[in-house]
Protein backbone atom coordinates (compact mmCIF):
# COMPACT_ATOMS: atom_id res chain seq x y z
CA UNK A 1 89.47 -50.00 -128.11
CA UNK A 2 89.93 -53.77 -129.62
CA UNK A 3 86.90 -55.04 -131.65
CA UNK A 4 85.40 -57.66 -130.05
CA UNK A 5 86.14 -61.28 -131.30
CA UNK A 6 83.20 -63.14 -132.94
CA UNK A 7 83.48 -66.48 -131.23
CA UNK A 8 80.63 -67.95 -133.49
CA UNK A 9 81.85 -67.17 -136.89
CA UNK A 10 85.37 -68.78 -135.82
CA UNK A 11 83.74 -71.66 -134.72
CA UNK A 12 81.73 -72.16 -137.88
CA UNK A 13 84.92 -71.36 -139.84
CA UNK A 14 86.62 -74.23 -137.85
CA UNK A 15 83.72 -76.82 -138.23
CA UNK A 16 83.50 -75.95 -142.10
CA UNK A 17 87.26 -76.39 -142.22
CA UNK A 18 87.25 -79.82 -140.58
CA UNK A 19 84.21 -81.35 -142.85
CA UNK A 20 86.50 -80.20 -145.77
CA UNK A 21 89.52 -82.00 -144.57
CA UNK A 22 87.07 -85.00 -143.45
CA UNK A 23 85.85 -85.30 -146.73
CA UNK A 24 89.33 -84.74 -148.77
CA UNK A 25 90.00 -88.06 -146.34
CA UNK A 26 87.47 -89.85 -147.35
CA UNK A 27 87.94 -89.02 -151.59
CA UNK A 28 91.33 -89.99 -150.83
CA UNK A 29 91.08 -93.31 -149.39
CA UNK A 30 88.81 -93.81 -152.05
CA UNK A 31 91.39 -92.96 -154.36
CA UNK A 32 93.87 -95.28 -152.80
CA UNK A 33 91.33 -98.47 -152.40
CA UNK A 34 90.93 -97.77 -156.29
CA UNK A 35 94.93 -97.19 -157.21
CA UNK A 36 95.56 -100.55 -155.41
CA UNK A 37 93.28 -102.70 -156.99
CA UNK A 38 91.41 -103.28 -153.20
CA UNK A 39 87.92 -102.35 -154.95
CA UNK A 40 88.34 -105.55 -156.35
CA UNK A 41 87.84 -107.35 -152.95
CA UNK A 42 83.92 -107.33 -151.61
CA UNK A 43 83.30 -104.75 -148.47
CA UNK A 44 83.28 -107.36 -146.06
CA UNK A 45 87.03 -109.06 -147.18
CA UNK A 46 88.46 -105.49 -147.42
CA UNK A 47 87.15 -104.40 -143.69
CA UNK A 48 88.13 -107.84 -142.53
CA UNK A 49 91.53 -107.35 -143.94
CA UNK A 50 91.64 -103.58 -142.53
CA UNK A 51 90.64 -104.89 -139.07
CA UNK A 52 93.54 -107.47 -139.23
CA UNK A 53 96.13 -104.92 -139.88
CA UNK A 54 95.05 -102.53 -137.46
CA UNK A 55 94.98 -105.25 -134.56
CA UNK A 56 98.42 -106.60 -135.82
CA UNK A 57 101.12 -105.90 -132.97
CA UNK A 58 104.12 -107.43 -134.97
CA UNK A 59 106.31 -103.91 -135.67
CA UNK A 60 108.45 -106.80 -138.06
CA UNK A 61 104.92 -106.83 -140.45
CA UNK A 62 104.10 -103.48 -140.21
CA UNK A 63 107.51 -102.01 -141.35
CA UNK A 64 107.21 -104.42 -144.27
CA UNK A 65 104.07 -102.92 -144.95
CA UNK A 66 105.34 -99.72 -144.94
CA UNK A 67 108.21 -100.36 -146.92
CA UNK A 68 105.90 -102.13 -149.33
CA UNK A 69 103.42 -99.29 -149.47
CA UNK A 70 106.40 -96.64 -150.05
CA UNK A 71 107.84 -98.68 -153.19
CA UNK A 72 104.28 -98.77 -154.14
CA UNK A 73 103.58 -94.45 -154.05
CA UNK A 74 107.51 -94.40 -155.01
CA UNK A 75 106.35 -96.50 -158.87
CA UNK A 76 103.52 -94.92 -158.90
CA UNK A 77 104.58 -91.43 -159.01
CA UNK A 78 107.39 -92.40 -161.43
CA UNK A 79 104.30 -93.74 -164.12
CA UNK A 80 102.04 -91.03 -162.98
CA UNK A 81 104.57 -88.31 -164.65
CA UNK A 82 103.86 -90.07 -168.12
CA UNK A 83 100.30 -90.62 -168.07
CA UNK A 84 99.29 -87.42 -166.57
CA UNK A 85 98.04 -85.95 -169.62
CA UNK A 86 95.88 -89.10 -170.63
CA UNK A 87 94.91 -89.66 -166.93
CA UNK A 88 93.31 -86.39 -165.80
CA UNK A 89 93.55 -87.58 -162.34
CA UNK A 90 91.96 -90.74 -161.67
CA UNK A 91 93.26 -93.49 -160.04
CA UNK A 92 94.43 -96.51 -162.45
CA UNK A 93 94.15 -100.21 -161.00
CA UNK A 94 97.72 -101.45 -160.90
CA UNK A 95 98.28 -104.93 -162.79
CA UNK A 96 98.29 -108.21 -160.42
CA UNK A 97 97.41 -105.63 -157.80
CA UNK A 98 94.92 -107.60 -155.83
CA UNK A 99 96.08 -109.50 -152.91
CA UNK A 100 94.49 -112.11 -151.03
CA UNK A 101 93.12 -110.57 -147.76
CA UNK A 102 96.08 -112.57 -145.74
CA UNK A 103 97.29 -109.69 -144.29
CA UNK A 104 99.94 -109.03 -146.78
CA UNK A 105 98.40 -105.95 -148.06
CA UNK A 106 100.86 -102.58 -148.90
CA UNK A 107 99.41 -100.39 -146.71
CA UNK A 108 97.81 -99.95 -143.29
């Protein structure tokens, strides 16, 4: 005879599971505000300039954000190799890295 399944423990174990991988989300755009030097910009220009990209149609803009953002993670990971052992893991703010909020940002 099969053991019955326990609905409510694999239900907690999912919701547990999902906070976890909410909150590595949220650490990590954190991480990534930081790394490019957005920090810089007060709350209110940074949402402005997230609400901009995310209501941009233009597929032209958004690939050159995305090619923008991948040369960005592409130097960064080359640099990150040498300063791992005096970085032990947080993010560095990248020189000139603050942009105006025109929409010209490296990610979306």
């Amino acid at each position: 005879m099969r053991k019955p399944r326990d609905y409510d423990s694999e239900l907690k174990a999912l919701e547990d599971k999902a906070k976890e991988l909410k909150a590595k989300k949220v650490q990590q755009l954190g991480e990534l505000v930081i790394a490019t030097g957005a920090d810089a910009l007060s709350a209110d220009e940074l949402a402005g300039a997230l609400v901009a990209l995310t209501e941009t149609t233009d597929a032209g803009k958004k690939q050159s954000w995305a090619k923008r953002g991948a040369a960005f993670f592409h130097s960064r990971s080359r640099r990150s190799g040498r300063t791992a052992e005096r970085d032990s893991g947080s993010a560095q703010t990248q020189p000139g890295g603050t942009q105006p909020p025109s929409g010209s940002t490296g990610t979306a």
